[in-house]
Protein backbone atom coordinates (compact mmCIF):
# COMPACT_ATOMS: atom_id res chain seq x y z
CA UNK A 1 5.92 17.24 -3.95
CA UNK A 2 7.52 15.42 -6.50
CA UNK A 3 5.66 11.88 -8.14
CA UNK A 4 6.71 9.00 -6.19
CA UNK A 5 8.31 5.93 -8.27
CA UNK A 6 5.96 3.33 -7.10
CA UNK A 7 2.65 3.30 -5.53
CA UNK A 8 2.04 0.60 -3.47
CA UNK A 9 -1.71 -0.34 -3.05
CA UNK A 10 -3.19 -2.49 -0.24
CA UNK A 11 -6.88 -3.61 -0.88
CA UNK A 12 -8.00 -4.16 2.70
CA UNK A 13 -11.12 -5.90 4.27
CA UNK A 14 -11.33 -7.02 8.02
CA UNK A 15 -7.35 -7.17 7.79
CA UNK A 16 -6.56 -4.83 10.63
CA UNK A 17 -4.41 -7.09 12.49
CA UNK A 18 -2.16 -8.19 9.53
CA UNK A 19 -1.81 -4.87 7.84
CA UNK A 20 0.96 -3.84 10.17
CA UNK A 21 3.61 -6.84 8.98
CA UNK A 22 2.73 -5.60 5.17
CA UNK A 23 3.33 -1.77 6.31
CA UNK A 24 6.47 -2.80 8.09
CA UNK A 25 7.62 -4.77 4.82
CA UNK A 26 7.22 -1.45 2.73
CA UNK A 27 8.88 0.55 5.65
CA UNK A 28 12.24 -1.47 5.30
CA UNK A 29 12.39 -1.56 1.58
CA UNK A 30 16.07 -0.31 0.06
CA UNK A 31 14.40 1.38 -2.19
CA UNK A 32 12.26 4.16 -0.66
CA UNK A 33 10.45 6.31 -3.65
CA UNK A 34 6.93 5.07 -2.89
CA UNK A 35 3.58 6.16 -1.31
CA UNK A 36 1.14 3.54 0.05
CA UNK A 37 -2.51 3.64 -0.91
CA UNK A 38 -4.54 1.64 1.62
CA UNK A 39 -8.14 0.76 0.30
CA UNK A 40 -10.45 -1.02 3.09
CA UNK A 41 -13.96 -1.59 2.46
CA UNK A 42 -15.96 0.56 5.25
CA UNK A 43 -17.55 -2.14 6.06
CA UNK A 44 -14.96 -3.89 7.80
CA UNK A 45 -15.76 -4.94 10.95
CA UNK A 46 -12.23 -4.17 12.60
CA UNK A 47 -10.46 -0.65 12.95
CA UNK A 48 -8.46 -0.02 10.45
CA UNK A 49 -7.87 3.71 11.22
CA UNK A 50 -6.43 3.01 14.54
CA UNK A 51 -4.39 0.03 12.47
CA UNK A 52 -2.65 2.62 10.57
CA UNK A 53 -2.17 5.71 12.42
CA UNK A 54 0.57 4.80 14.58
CA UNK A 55 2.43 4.70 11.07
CA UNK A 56 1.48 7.86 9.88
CA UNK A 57 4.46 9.62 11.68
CA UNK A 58 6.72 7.56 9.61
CA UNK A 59 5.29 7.54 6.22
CA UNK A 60 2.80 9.06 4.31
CA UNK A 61 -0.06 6.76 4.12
CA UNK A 62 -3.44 7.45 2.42
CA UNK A 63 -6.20 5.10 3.75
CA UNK A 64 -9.31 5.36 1.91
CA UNK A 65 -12.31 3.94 3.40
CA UNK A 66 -14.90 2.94 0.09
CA UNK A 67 -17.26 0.22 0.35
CA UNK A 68 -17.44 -1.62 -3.72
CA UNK A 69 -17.33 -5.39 -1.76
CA UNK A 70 -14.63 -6.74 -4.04
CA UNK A 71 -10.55 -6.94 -3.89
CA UNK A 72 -10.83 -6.24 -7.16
CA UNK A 73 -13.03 -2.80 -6.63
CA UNK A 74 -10.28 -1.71 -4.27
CA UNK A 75 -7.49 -2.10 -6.42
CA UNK A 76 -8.87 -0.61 -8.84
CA UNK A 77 -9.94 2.50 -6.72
CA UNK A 78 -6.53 2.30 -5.22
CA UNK A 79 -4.82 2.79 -9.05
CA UNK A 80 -7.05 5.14 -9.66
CA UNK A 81 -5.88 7.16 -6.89
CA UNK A 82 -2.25 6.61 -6.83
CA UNK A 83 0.45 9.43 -7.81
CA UNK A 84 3.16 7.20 -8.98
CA UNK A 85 4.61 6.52 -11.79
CA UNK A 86 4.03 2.21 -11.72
CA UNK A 87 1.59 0.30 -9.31
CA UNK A 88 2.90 -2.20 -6.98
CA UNK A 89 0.22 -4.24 -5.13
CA UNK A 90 0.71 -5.73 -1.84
CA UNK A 91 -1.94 -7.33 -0.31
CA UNK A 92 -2.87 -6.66 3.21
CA UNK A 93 -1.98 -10.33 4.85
CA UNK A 94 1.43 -10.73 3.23
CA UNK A 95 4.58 -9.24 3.27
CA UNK A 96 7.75 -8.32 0.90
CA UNK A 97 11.24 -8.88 0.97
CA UNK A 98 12.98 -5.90 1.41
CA UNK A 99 14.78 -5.79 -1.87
CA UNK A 100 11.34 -5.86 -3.62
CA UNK A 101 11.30 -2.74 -4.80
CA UNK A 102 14.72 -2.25 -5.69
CA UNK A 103 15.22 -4.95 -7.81
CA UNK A 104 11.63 -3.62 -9.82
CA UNK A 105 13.19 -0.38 -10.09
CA UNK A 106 16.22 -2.16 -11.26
CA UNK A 107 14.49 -4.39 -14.18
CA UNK A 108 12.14 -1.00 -15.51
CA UNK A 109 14.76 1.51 -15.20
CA UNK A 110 17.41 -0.87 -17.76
CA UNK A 111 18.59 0.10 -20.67
């Protein structure tokens, strides 16, 4: 598998009923070399798991449950795991436009 361009990291807490508008947002981006990295605290009091799975036939998706009770923790677990060459973070109660990523690819790839 080669190294995705982006990873896209979602710190996550009690968010399982807004993740789904920032998945879709990442779904429809132009540019499509990416993984998404979804950190949520495990102790959330909503079900994340069945949040994401019905997206798991359409992208790969990596949800990592850890519990360090800050945003900030989960980002920074989130970078830590990522495969990609640049971080892009997205948090879990917003969504992108779907040029997003293809105009950050556009501005780090020019000469």
């Amino acid at each position: 598998m080669s190294t995705p361009f982006f990873s896209i990291v979602i710190p996550t807490y009690d968010r399982a009923k807004t993740i789904g508008r920032a998945i879709d947002s990442c779904l429809i981006q132009t540019f499509q070399d990416y993984e998404i990295v979804i950190v949520d605290d495990d102790k959330s009091s909503d079900d994340m798991t069945a949040a994401v799975a019905s997206y798991r036939d359409r992208c790969e998706i990596n949800l990592i449950l850890d519990h360090k009770g800050k945003a900030a923790a989960a980002r920074n677990t989130g970078v830590r795991l990522a495969k990609g060459q640049y971080i892009a973070f997205l948090d879990a109660d917003d969504a992108w436009l779907p040029e997003k990523l293809e105009i950050c690819h556009q501005r780090l790839t020019a000469e």
